[in-house]
Every structure is written in structure tokens, then in C-alpha cells.
C-alpha atoms as a PDB file:
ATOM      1  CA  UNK A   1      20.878  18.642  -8.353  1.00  0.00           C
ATOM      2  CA  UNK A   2      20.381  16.827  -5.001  1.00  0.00           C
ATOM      3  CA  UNK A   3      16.820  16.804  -3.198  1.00  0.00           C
ATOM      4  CA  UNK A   4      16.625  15.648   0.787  1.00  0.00           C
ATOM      5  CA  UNK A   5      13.557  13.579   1.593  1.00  0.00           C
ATOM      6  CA  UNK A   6      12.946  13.829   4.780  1.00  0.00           C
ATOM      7  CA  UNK A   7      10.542  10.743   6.166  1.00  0.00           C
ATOM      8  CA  UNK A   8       8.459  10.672   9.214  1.00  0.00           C
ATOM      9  CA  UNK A   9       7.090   7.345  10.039  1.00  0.00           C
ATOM     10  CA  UNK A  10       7.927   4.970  12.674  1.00  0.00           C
ATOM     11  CA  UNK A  11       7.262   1.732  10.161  1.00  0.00           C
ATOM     12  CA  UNK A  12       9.843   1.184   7.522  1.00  0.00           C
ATOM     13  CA  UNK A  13       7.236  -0.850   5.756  1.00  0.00           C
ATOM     14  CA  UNK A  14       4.669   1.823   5.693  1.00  0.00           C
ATOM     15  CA  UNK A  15       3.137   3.387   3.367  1.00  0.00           C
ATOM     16  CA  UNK A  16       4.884   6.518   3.916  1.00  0.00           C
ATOM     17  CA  UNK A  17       8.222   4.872   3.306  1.00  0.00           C
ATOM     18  CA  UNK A  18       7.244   3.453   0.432  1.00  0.00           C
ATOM     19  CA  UNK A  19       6.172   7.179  -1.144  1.00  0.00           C
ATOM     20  CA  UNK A  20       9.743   8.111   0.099  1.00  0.00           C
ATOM     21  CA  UNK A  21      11.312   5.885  -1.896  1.00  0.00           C
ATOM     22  CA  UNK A  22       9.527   5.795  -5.200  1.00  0.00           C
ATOM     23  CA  UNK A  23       9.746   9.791  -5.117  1.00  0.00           C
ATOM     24  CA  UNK A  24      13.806   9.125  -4.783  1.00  0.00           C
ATOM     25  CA  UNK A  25      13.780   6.415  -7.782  1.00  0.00           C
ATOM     26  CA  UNK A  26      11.833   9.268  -9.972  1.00  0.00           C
ATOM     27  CA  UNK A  27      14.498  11.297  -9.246  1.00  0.00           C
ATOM     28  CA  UNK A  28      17.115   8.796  -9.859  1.00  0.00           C
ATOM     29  CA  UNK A  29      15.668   7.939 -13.291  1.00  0.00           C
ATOM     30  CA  UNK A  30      15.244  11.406 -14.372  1.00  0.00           C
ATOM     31  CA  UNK A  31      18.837  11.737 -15.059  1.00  0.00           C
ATOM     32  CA  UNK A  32      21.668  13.593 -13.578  1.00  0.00           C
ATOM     33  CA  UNK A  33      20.509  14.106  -9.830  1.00  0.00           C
ATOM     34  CA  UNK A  34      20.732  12.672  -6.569  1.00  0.00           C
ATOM     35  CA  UNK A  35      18.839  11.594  -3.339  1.00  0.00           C
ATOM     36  CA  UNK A  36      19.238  11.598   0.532  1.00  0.00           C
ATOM     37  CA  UNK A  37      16.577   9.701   2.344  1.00  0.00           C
ATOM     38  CA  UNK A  38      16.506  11.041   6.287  1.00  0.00           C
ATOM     39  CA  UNK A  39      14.029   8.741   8.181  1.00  0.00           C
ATOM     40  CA  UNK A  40      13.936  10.977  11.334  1.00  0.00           C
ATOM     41  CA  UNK A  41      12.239   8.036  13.184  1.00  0.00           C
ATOM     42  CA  UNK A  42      14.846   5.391  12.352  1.00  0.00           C
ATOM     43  CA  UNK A  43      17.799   8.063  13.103  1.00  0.00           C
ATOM     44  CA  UNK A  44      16.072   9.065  16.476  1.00  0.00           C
ATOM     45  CA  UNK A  45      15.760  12.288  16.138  1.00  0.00           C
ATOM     46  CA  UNK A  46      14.559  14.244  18.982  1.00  0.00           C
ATOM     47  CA  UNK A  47      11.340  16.544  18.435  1.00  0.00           C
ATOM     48  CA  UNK A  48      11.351  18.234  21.826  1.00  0.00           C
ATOM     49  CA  UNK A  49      12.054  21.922  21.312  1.00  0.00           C
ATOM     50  CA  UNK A  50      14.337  22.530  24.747  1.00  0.00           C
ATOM     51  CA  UNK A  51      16.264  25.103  26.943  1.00  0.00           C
ATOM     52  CA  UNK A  52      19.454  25.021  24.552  1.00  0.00           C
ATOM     53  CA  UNK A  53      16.985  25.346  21.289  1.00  0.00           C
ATOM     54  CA  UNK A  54      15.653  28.458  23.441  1.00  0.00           C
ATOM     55  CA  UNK A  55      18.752  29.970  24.141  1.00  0.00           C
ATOM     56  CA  UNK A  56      20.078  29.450  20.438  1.00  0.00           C
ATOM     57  CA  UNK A  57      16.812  30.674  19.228  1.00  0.00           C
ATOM     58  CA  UNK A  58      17.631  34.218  21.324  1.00  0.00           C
ATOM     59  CA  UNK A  59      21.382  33.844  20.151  1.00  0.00           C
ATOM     60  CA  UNK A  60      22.509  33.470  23.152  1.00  0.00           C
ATOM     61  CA  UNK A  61      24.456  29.915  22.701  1.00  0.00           C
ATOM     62  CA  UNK A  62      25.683  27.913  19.763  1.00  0.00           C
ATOM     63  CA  UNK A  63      23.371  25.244  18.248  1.00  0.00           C
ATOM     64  CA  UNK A  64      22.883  21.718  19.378  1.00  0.00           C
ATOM     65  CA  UNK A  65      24.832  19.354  17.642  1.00  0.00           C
ATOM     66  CA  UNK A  66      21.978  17.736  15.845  1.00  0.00           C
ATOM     67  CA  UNK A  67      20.222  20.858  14.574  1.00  0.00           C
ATOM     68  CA  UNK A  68      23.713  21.715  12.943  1.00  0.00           C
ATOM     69  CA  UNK A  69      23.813  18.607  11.200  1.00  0.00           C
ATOM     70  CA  UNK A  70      20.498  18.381  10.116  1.00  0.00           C
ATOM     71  CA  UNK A  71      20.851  21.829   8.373  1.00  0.00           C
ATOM     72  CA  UNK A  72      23.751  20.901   7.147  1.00  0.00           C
ATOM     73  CA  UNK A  73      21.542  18.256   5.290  1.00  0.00           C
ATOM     74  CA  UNK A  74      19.267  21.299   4.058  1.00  0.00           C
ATOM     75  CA  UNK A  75      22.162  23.300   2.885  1.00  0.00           C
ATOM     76  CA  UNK A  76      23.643  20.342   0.910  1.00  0.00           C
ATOM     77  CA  UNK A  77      19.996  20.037  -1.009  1.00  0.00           C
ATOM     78  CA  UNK A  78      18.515  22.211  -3.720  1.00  0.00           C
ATOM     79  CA  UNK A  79      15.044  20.550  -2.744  1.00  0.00           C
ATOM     80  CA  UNK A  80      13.349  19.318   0.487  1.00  0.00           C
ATOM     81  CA  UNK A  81      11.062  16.789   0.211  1.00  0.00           C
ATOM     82  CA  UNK A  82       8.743  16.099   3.159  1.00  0.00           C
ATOM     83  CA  UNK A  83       7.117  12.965   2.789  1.00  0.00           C
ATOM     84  CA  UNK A  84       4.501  11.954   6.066  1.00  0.00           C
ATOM     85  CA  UNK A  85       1.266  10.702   7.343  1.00  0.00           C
ATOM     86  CA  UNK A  86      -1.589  12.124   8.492  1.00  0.00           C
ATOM     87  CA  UNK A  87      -2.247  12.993  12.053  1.00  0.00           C
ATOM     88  CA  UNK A  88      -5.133  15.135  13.498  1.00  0.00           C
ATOM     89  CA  UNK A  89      -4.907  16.911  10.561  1.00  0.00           C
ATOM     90  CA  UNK A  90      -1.181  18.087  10.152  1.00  0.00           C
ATOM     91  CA  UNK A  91       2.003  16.758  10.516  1.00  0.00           C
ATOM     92  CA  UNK A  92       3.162  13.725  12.879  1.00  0.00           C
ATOM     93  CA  UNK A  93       4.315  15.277  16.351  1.00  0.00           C
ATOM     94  CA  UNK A  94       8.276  14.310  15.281  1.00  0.00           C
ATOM     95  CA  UNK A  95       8.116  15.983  12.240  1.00  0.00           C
ATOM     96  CA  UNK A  96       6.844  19.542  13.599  1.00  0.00           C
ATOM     97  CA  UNK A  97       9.721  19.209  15.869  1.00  0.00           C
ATOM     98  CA  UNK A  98      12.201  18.261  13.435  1.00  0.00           C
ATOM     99  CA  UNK A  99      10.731  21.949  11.758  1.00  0.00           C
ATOM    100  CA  UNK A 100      10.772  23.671  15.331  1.00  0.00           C
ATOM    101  CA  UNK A 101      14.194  22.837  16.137  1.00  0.00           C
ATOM    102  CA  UNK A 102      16.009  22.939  12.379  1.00  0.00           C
ATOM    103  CA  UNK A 103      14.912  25.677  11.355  1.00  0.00           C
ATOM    104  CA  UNK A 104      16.067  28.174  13.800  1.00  0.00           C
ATOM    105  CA  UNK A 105      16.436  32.153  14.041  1.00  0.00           C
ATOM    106  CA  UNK A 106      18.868  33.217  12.004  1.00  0.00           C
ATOM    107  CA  UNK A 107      19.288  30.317   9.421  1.00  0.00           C
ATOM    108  CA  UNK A 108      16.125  29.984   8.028  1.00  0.00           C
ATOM    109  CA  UNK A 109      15.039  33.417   8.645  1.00  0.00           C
ATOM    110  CA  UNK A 110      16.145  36.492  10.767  1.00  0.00           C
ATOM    111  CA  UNK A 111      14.351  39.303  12.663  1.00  0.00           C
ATOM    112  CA  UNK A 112      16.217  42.643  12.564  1.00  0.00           C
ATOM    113  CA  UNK A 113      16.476  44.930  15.765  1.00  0.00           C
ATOM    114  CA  UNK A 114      14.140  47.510  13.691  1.00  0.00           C
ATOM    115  CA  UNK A 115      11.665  44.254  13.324  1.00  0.00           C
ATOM    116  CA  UNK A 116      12.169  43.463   9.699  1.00  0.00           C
ATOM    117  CA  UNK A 117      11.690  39.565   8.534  1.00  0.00           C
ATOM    118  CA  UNK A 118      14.554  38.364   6.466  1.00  0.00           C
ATOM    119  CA  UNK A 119      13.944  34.966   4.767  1.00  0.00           C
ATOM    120  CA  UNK A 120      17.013  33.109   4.471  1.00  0.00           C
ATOM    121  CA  UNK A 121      15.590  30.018   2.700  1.00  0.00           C
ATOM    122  CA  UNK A 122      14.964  31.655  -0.948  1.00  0.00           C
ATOM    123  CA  UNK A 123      17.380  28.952  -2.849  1.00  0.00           C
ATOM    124  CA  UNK A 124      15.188  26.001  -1.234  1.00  0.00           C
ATOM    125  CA  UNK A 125      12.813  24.119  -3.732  1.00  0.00           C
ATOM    126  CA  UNK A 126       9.722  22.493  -1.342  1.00  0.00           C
ATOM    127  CA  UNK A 127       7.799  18.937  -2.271  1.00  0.00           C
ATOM    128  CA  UNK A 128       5.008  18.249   0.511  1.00  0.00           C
ATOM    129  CA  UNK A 129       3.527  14.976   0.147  1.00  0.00           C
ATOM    130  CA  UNK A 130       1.236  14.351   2.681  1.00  0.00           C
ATOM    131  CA  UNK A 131      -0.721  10.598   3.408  1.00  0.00           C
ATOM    132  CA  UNK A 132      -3.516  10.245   4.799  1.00  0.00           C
ATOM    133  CA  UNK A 133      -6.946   7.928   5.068  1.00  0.00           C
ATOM    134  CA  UNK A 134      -9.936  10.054   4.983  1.00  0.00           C
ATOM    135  CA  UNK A 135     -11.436  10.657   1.506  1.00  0.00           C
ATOM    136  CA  UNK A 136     -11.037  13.984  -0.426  1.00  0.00           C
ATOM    137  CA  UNK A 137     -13.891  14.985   0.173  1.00  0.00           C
ATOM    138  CA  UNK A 138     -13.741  14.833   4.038  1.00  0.00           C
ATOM    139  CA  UNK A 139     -10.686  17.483   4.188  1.00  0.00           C
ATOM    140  CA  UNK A 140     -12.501  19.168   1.047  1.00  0.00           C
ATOM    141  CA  UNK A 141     -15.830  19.667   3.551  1.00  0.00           C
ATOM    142  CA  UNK A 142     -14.185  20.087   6.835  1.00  0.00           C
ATOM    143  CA  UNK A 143     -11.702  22.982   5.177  1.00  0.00           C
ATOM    144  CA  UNK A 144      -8.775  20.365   6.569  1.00  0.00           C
ATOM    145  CA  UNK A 145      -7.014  20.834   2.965  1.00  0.00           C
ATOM    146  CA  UNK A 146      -6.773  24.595   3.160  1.00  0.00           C
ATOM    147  CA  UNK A 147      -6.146  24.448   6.625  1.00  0.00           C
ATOM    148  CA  UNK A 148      -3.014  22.468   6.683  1.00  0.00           C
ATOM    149  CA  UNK A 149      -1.750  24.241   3.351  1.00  0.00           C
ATOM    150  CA  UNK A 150      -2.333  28.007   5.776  1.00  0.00           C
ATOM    151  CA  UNK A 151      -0.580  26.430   8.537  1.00  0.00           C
ATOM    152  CA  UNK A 152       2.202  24.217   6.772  1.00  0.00           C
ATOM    153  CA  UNK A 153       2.888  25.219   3.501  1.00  0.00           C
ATOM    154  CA  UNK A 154       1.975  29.783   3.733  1.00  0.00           C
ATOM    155  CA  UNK A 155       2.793  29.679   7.368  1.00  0.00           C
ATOM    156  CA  UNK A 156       6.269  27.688   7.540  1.00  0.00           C
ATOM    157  CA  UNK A 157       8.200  27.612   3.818  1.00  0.00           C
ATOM    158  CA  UNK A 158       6.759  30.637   2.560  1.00  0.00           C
ATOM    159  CA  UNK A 159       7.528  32.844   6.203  1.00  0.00           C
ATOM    160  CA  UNK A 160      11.059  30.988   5.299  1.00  0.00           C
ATOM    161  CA  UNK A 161      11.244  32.653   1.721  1.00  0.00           C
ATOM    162  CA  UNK A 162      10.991  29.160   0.477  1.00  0.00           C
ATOM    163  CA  UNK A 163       9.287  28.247  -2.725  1.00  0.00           C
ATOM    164  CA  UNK A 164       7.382  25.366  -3.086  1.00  0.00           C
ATOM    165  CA  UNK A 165       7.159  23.590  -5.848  1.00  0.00           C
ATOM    166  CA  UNK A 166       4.254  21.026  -4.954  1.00  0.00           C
ATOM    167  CA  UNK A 167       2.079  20.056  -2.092  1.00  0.00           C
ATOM    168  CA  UNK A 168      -0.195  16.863  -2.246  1.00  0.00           C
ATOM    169  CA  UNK A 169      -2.308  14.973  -0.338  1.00  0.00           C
ATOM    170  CA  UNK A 170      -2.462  10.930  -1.403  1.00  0.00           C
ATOM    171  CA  UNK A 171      -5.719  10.173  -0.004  1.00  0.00           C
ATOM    172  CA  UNK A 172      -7.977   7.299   0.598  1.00  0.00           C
ATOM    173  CA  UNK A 173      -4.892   5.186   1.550  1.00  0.00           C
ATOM    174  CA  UNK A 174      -7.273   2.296   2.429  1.00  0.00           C
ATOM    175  CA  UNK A 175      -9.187   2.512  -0.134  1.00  0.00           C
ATOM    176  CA  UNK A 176      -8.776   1.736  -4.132  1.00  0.00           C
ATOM    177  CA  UNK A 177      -6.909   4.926  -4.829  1.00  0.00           C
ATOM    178  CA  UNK A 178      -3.999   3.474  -2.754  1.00  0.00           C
ATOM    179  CA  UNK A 179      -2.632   1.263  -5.496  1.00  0.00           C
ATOM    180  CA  UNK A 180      -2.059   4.502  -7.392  1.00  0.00           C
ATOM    181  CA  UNK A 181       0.205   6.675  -4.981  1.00  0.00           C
ATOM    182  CA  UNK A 182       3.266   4.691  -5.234  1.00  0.00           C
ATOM    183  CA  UNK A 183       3.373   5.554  -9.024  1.00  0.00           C
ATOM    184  CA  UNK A 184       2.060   9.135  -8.124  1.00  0.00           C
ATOM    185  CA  UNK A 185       5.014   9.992  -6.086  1.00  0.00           C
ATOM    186  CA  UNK A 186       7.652   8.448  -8.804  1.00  0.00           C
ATOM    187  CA  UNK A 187       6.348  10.675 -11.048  1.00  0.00           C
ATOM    188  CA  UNK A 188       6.247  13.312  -8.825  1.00  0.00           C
ATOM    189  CA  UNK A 189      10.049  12.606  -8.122  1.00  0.00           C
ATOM    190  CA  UNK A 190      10.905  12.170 -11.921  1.00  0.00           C
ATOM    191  CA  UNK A 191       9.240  16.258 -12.497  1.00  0.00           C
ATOM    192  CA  UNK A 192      10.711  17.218  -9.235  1.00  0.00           C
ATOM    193  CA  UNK A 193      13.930  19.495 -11.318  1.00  0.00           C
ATOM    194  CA  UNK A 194      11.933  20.107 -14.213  1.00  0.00           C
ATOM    195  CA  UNK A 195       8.923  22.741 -14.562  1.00  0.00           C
ATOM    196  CA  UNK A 196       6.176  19.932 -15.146  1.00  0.00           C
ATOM    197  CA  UNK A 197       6.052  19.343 -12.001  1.00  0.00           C
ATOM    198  CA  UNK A 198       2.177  20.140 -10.520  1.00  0.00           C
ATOM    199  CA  UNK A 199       1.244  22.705  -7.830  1.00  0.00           C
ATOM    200  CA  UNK A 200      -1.273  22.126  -4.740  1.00  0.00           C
ATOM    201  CA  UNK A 201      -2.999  19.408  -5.977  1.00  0.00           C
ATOM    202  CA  UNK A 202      -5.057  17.327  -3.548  1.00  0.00           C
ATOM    203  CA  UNK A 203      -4.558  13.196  -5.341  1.00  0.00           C
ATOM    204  CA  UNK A 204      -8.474  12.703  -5.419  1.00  0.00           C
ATOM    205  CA  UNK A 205      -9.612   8.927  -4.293  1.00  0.00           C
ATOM    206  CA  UNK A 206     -10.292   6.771  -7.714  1.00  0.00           C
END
């Protein structure tokens, strides 16, 4: 089986990247499978949603270029992985356009003239691993956890017909639990074809 991880960070040496990869060598080592690694920042991917999107989005014109290829990626992959950081409380501003221009009106879902939802993206395994530096218990308080996991993971894969497998937040990144996320997403990558894998769990600072 073949999983895209899809990267959004601007630093190769982050973090984030390094969460990226360790989820791909889990998958590597758990036999059989294999890995693409898209770092939209590195590939400069454009996040502006514009008047072609718009017109494709209303049928009215083919799709750009890039969009094509990019769901091409999807449709190659029996899981997307979305590995990111942080930001104001949801994804980085490249990332939510990589979502608001890939997956497009009729491809990853369709409205019928009699307003019926179709979700197109039922074969599609999700992994969200999110990164971020507040404590637990700061998106636990503020409702941020349940927040993002309306907006992101109910209000984009499921309105998709996606199903998601897991959906974590590696916390505390500059703090002691750090040294533990690295190994967190290997393992993560390792269960990610295999029903161990674990379901909206928030990675709780050490």
C-alpha cells in the first residue's frame, strides 16, 4: 500500500520535517509499503484559491495544471498523511490552500442539481499529525483541540467521505516531551496499514 505525506513547513530542518520523515521510515519498516513525501513549501506550491479554481469549482473550465497533478498524487495513495505546525490554531495558511484548491467539486465530493452531497473520497485512509508549542492543557482549556478536530478533521475529510484513521497533536515541542515525537510518529507510521493504529489522541507533554 502507498501513503502520501504531505508536509507543510518552510524549514527542511524543522521539526515538522523531521515527523514527516520518521512517519515514512515506520512505514518503510513495516514491510511491504511505500512512501511519497510532498513538501508543498519546497515544491512551491501556490495556496491562493483564484479565478480559474472558481471557474473549475462551477465546472465551467478544466483544472489548473497543478491541482491535476496534485490529485493525481491523492489518487495514487491509499493514505494521506498531513504532517504540519501549528498556526493560530489550525493549519499553516499554504496548507489550507493546498486543501482549497485540491480538493475541488466534483473529485473529492459532488453536489447534485436536486442538492444531494456525494463524497467521492470513501477509499482514502487520513493520518493528521499536527505540531505545535503550547501545552495540552492550553488547547485542552481553550477548547483549541476540539475546535480544530470540528473544523479540520469532521468538517474537511469526513464532508469528503474520508475516513480517518488518526489525528494527533505532538505538543510541548519546546519542552521535554519533544524528544519523544520523533519516535511517536515512527510508530505511528509503522501502525499506519494495520488496525493498531490509535484514534484522536492528543500526545500529552511528559
Amino acid at each position: 500500500m502507498h501513503a502520501l505525506i504531505v508536509v507543510s513547513h518552510p524549514n527542511s530542518q524543522s521539526l515538522t520535517h523531521a515527523v514527516a520523515q520518521a512517519f515514512a521510515k515506520g512505514v518503510a519498516a513495516s514491510g511491504g509499503h511505500s512512501t511519497e513525501i510532498a513538501d508543498i513549501a519546497a515544491e512551491g506550491f501556490d495556496p491562493a484559491f483564484n479565478q480559474h479554481d472558481r471557474s473549475a469549482y462551477f465546472l465551467q473550465a478544466p483544472l489548473p495544471s497543478d491541482i491535476v497533478r496534485e490529485q493525481a498524487r491523492v489518487d495514487r495513495a491509499d493514505a494521506l498523511v498531513l504532517v504540519y505546525p501549528i498556526y493560530w490554531w489550525s493549519f499553516p495558511g499554504q496548507l489550507k490552500g493546498w486543501i482549497d484548491r485540491v480538493f475541488t467539486n466534483g473529485w473529492a465530493y459532488e453536489e447534485t442539481p436536486d442538492g444531494k452531497l456525494i463524497k467521492r473520497l470513501g477509499h482514502l485512509a487520513v493520518h493528521l499529525i499536527g505540531i505545535g508549542g503550547a501545552h495540552a492543557r492550553t488547547y485542552d482549556r481553550h477548547g483549541y483541540a476540539q475546535a480544530m478536530r470540528t473544523q479540520i478533521d469532521h468538517g474537511i475529510f469526513d464532508f469528503c467521505g474520508a475516513r480517518l484513521v488518526s489525528s494527533q497533536f505532538l505538543l510541548d515541542v519546546n519542552g521535554q516531551a519533544a524528544a519523544s515525537h520523533v519516535g511517536t510518529a515512527q510508530a505511528l507510521g509503522a501502525a499506519a496499514f494495520t488496525s493498531r493504529t490509535p484514534t484522536l489522541v492528543t500526545e500529552e507533554a511528559r
